[in-house]
Protein backbone atom coordinates (compact mmCIF):
# COMPACT_ATOMS: atom_id res chain seq x y z
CA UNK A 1 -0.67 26.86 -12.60
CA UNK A 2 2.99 24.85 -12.38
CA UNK A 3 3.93 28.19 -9.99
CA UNK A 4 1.09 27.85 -7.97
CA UNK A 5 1.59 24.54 -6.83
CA UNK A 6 5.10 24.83 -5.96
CA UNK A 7 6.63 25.96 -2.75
CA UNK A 8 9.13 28.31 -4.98
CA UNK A 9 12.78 28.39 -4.09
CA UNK A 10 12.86 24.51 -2.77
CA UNK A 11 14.47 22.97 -5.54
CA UNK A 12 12.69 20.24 -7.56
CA UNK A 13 10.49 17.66 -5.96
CA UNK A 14 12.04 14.35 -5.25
CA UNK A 15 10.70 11.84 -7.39
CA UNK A 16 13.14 9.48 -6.36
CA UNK A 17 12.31 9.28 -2.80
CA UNK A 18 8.28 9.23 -3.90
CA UNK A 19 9.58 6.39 -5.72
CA UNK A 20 11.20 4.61 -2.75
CA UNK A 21 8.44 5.94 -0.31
CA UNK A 22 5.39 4.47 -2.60
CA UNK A 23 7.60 1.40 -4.01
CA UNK A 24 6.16 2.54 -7.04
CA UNK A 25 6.25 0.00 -10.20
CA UNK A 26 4.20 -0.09 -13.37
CA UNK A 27 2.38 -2.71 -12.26
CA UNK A 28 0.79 -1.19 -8.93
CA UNK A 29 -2.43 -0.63 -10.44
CA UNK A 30 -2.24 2.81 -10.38
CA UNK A 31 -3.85 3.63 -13.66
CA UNK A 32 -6.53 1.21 -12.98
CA UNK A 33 -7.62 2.66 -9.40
CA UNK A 34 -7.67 6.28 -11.41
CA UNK A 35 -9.47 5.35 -14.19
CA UNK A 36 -12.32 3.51 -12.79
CA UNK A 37 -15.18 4.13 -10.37
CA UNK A 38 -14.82 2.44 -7.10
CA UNK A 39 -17.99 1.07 -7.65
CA UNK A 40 -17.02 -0.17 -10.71
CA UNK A 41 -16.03 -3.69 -10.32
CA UNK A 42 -15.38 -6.18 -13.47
CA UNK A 43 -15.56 -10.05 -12.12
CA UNK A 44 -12.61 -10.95 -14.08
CA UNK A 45 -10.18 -8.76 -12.23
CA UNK A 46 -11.64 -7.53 -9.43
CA UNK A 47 -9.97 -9.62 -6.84
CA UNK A 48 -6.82 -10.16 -8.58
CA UNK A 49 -6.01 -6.46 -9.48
CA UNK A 50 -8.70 -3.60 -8.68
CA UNK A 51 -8.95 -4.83 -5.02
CA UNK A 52 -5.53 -4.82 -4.49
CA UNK A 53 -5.00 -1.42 -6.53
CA UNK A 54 -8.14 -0.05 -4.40
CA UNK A 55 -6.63 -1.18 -1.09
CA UNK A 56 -3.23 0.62 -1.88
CA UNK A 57 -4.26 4.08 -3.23
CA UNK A 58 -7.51 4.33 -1.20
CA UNK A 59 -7.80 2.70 1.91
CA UNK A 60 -4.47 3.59 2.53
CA UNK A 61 -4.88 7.32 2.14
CA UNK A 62 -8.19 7.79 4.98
CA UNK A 63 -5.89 9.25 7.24
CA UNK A 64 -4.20 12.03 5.32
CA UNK A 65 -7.77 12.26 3.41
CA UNK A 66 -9.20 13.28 6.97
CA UNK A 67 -6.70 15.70 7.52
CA UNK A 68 -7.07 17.64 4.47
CA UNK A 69 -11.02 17.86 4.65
CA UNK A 70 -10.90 18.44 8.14
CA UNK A 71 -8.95 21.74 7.46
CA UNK A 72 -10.84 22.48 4.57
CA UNK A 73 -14.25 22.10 6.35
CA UNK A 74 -12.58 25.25 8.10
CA UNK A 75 -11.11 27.15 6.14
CA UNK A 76 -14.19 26.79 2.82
CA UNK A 77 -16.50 28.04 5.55
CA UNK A 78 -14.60 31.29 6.64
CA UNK A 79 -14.19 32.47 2.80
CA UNK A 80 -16.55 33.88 0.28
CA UNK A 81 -17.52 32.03 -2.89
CA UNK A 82 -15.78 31.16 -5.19
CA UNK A 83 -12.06 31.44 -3.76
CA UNK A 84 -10.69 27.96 -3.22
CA UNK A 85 -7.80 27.37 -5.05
CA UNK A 86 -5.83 24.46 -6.66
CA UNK A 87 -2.37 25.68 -4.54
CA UNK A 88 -4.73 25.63 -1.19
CA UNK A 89 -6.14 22.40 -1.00
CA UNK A 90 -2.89 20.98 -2.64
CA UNK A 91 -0.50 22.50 -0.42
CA UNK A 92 -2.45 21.54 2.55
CA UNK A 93 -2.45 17.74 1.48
CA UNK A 94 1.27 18.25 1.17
CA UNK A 95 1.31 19.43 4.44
CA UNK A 96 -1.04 16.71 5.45
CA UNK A 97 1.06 14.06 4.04
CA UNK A 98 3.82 15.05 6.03
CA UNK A 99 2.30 14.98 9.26
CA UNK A 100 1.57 11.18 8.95
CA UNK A 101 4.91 10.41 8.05
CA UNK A 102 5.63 12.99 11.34
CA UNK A 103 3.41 10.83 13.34
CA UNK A 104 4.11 7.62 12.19
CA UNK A 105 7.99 8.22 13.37
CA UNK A 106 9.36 9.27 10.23
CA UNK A 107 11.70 12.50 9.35
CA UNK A 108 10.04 15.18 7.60
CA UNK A 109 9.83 16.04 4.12
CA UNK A 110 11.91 19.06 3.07
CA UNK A 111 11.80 20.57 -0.30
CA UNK A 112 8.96 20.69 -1.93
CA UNK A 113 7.36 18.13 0.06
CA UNK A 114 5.63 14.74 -0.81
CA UNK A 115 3.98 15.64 -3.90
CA UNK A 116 3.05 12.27 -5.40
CA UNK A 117 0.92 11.93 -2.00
CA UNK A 118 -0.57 15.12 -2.03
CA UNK A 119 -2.09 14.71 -5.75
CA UNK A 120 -3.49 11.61 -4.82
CA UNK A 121 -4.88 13.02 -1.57
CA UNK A 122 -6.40 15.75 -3.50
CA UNK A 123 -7.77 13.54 -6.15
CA UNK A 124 -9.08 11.20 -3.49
CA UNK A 125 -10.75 14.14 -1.58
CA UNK A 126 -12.43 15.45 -4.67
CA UNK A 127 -13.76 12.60 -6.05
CA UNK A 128 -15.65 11.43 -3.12
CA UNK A 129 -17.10 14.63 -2.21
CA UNK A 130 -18.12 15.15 -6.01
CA UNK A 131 -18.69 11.23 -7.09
CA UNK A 132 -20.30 9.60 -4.63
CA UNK A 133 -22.93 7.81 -5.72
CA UNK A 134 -20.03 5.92 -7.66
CA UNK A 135 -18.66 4.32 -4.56
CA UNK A 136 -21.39 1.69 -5.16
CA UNK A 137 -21.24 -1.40 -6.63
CA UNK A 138 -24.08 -1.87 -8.55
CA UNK A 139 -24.06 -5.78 -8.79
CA UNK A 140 -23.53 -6.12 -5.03
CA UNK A 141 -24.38 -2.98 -3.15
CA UNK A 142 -20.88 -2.65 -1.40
CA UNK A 143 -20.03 0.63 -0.60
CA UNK A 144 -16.43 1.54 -1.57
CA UNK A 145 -16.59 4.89 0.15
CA UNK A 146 -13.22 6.26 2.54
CA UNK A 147 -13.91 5.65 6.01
CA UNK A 148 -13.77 8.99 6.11
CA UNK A 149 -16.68 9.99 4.59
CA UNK A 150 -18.89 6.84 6.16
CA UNK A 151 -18.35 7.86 9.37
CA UNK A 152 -19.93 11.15 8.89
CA UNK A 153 -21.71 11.02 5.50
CA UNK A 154 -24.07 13.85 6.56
CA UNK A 155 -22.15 16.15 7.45
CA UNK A 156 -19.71 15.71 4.28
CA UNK A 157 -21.91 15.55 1.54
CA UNK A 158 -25.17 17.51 2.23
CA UNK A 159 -23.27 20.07 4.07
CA UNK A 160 -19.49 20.61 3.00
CA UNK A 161 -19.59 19.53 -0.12
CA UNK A 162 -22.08 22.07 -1.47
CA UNK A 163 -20.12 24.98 0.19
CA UNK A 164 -16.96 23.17 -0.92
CA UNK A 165 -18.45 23.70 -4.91
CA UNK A 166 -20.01 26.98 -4.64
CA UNK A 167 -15.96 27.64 -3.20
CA UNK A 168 -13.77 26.31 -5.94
CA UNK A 169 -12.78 28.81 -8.65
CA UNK A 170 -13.54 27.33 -12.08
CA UNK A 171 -10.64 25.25 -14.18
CA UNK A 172 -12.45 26.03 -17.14
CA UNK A 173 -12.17 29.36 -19.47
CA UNK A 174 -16.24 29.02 -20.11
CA UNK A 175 -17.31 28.82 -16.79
CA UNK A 176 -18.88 25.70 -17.50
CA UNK A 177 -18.63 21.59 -15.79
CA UNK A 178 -19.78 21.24 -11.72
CA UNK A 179 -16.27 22.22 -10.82
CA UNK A 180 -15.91 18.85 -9.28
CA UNK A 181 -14.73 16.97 -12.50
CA UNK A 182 -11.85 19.02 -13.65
CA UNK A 183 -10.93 19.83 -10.53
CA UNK A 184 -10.24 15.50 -9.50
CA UNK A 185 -9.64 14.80 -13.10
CA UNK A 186 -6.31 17.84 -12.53
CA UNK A 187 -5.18 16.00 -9.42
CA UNK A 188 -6.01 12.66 -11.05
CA UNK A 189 -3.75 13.15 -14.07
CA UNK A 190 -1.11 15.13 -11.78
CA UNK A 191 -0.83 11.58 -9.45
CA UNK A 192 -0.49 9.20 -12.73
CA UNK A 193 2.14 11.47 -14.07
CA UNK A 194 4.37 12.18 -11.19
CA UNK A 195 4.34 8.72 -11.11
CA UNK A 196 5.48 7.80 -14.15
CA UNK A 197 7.83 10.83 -14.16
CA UNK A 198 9.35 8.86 -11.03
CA UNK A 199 9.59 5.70 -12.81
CA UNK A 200 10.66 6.55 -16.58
CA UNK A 201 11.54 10.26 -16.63
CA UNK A 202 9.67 13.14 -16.74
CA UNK A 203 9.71 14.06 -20.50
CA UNK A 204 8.23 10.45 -20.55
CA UNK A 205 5.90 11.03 -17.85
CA UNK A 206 4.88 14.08 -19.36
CA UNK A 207 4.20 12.48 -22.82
CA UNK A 208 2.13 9.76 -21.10
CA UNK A 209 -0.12 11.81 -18.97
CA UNK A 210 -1.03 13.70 -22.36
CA UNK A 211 -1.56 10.34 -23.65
CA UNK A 212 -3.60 9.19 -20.60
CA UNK A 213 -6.31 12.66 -21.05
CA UNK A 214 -6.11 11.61 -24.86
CA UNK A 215 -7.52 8.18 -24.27
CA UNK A 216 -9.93 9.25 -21.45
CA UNK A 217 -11.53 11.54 -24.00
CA UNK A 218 -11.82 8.31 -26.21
CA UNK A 219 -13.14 5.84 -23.67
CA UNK A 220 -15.56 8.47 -21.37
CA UNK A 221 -18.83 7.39 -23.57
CA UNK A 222 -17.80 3.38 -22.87
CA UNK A 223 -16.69 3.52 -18.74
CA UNK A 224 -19.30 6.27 -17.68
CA UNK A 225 -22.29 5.56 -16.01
CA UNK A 226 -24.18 7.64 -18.44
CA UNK A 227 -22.16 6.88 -21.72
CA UNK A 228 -21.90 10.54 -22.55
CA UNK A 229 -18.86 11.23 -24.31
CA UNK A 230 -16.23 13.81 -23.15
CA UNK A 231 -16.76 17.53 -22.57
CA UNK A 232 -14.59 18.75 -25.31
CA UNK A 233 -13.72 21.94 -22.97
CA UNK A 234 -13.12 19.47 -20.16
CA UNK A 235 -11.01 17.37 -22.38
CA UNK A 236 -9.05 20.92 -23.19
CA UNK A 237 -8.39 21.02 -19.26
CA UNK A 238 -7.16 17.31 -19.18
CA UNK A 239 -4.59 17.73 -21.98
CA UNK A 240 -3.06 21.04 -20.54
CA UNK A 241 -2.59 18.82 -17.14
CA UNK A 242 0.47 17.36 -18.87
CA UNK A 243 1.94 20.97 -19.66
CA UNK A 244 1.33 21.86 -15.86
CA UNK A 245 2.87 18.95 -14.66
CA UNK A 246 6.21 18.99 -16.61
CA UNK A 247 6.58 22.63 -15.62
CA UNK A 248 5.85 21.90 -12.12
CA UNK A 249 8.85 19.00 -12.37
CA UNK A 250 11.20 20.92 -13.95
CA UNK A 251 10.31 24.24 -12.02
CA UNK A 252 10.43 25.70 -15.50
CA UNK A 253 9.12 29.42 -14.14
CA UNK A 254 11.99 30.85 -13.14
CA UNK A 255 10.75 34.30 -14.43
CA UNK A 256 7.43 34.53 -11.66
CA UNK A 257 7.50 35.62 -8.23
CA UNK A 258 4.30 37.11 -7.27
CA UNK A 259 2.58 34.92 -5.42
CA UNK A 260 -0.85 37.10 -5.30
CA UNK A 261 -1.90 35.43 -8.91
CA UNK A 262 -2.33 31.95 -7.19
CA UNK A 263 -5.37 33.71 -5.16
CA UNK A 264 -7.72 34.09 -8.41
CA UNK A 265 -8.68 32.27 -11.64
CA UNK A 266 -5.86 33.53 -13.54
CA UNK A 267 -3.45 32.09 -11.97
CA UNK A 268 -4.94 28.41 -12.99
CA UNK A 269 -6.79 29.42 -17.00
CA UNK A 270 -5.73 30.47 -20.01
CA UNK A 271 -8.38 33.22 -21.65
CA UNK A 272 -9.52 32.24 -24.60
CA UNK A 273 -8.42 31.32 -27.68
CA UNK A 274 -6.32 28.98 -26.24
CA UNK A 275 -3.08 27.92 -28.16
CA UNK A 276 -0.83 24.91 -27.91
CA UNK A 277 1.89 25.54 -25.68
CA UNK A 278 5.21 22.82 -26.29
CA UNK A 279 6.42 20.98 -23.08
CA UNK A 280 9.16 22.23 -21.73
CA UNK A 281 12.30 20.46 -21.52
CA UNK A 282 14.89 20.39 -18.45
C-alpha cells in the first residue's frame, strides 16, 4: 500500500517543508476538523476553534479539491468497475496540489511531492462525495459543504458519486463497508499522521495515528449520527493506516519494483487471516 503511494526512487517526502508550507502546530485544529462532521457544531467551541480549524483545512482546499474531482469525473467514467485505486486519486491530488502552488507563483514540488496536501485533498474529496448529508448543521441548517460541490451539487452527487463507488476497489479483505468510509477514513488518518510525523517524528507520528484509529473505534457509537459503534473490520483497516504510513515515510520497500500490483486490490489488502505486522523503524 506504502509502495503504491509513493513516486519510487524520489527520496523521502519532505516533512519539513509540509511543515513550513502548512505552519503546522499542535494546536491548528487539525484533529478536530478530522474527527468531526462539518455539520457537527458544539456551541462551546464552535467559533473559537472548529470554525477556525474548518476555515483552514476546508475552505482552504476548494481549489485543489476541484482539480482532483474534475480529473476524476474523467478518468472514473472511461474505466470499468471497480478499478479506482488509492495511488490514482492520491497521486493526482499530489499533482493537483502542485499546480496551485504553480499558479499561485510558487516553485514546484520535487520529490515526492506535497504529500501532507494531497491526503487531505483526498480525504476532503471523499468525504463530501460519500458524507454529505453531514455538511448540515442540524441546529441551524447551515450548509458546510466545499464550494465545490454547491456549485454543482447535481451533477456531483447523483451522478459522479455513484460511478465514483461502484469504481473504487474495496479496502476491506470481506468485501464489505460502502467503500466510501475506509476509503476517507485511509486518507483521514494518512493527513493526521504526516502531520504529526512533521511535527514530533515519525516513529511518534506513527504511534499516534495508531492511537488516533484506537480511540475512533472507542468514540464512533458517541460522535455518529446513528450511535452505531465501529465496524470491527473497518476498525482493522484504520489501525493498519499507521503501518502504511510509517512505511510510506521511511520508504521502507526497498525490495518492490513492479508497479502493475498498484492496479488491483492486492496491492492495497492483506488476505485473510490477517497478522500484526511491527512498524518499521528508519
Amino acid at each position: 500500500f506504502a509502495f503504491c503511494l509513493s513516486d519510487p526512487g524520489q527520496g523521502l517526502p519532505d516533512l519539513e517543508h509540509d511543515s513550513v508550507n502548512h505552519e503546522m502546530n499542535l494546536k491548528d485544529g487539525l484533529l478536530l476538523y478530522l474527527s468531526l462532521y462539518a455539520g457537527q457544531r458544539f456551541p462551546v467551541i464552535n467559533e473559537s476553534l472548529q470554525q477556525p480549524a474548518y476555515e483552514r483545512w476546508s475552505v482552504a482546499q476548494n481549489d485543489q479539491e476541484q482539480l482532483v474531482v474534475n480529473t476524476f469525473s474523467q478518468l472514473v467514467v472511461s474505466q470499468q468497475s471497480p478499478s479506482t485505486t488509492p495511488r490514482q486519486i492520491f497521486r493526482t491530488a499530489i499533482d493537483a496540489c502542485n499546480q496551485i502552488v504553480v499558479d499561485s507563483g510558487g516553485d514546484p514540488w520535487i520529490g515526492q511531492g506535497d504529500v501532507f496536501c494531497a491526503a487531505l485533498t483526498c480525504h476532503n474529496v471523499l468525504r463530501a462525495l460519500g458524507r454529505r448529508d453531514t455538511y448540515y448543521d442540524q441546529q441551524t441548517g447551515v450548509d458546510y459543504a466545499p464550494k465545490w460541490l454547491k456549485n454543482n451539487e447535481s451533477y456531483w452527487i447523483d451522478t459522479f458519486a455513484p460511478l465514483m463507488q461502484s469504481s473504487m476497489i474495496p479496502l476491506r479483505n470481506d468485501g464489505g463497508g460502502d467503500g466510501w468510509g475506509e476509503w476517507y477514513h485511509t486518507f483521514g488518518l494518512l493527513t493526521y499522521g504526516i502531520h504529526q510525523s512533521a511535527l514530533l517524528g515519525i516513529e511518534m507520528g506513527g504511534i499516534l495515528d495508531y492511537g488516533i484509529a484506537l480511540a475512533d473505534t472507542l468514540v464512533a457509537a458517541i460522535v455518529t449520527p446513528d450511535h452505531k459503534p465501529e465496524d470491527p473490520v473497518k476498525a482493522r483497516v484504520d489501525r493498519d493506516v499507521a503501518r502504511v504510513l510509517t512505511h510510506f515515510l521511511y520508504q521502507n520497500y526497498s525490495s518492490m519494483n513492479d508497479m502493475s500490483i498498484c492496479d488491483i486490490e492486492a496491492g492495497y489488502v492483506l488476505p485473510l487471516p490477517l497478522k500484526a505486522y511491527p512498524l518499521p523503524h528508519s
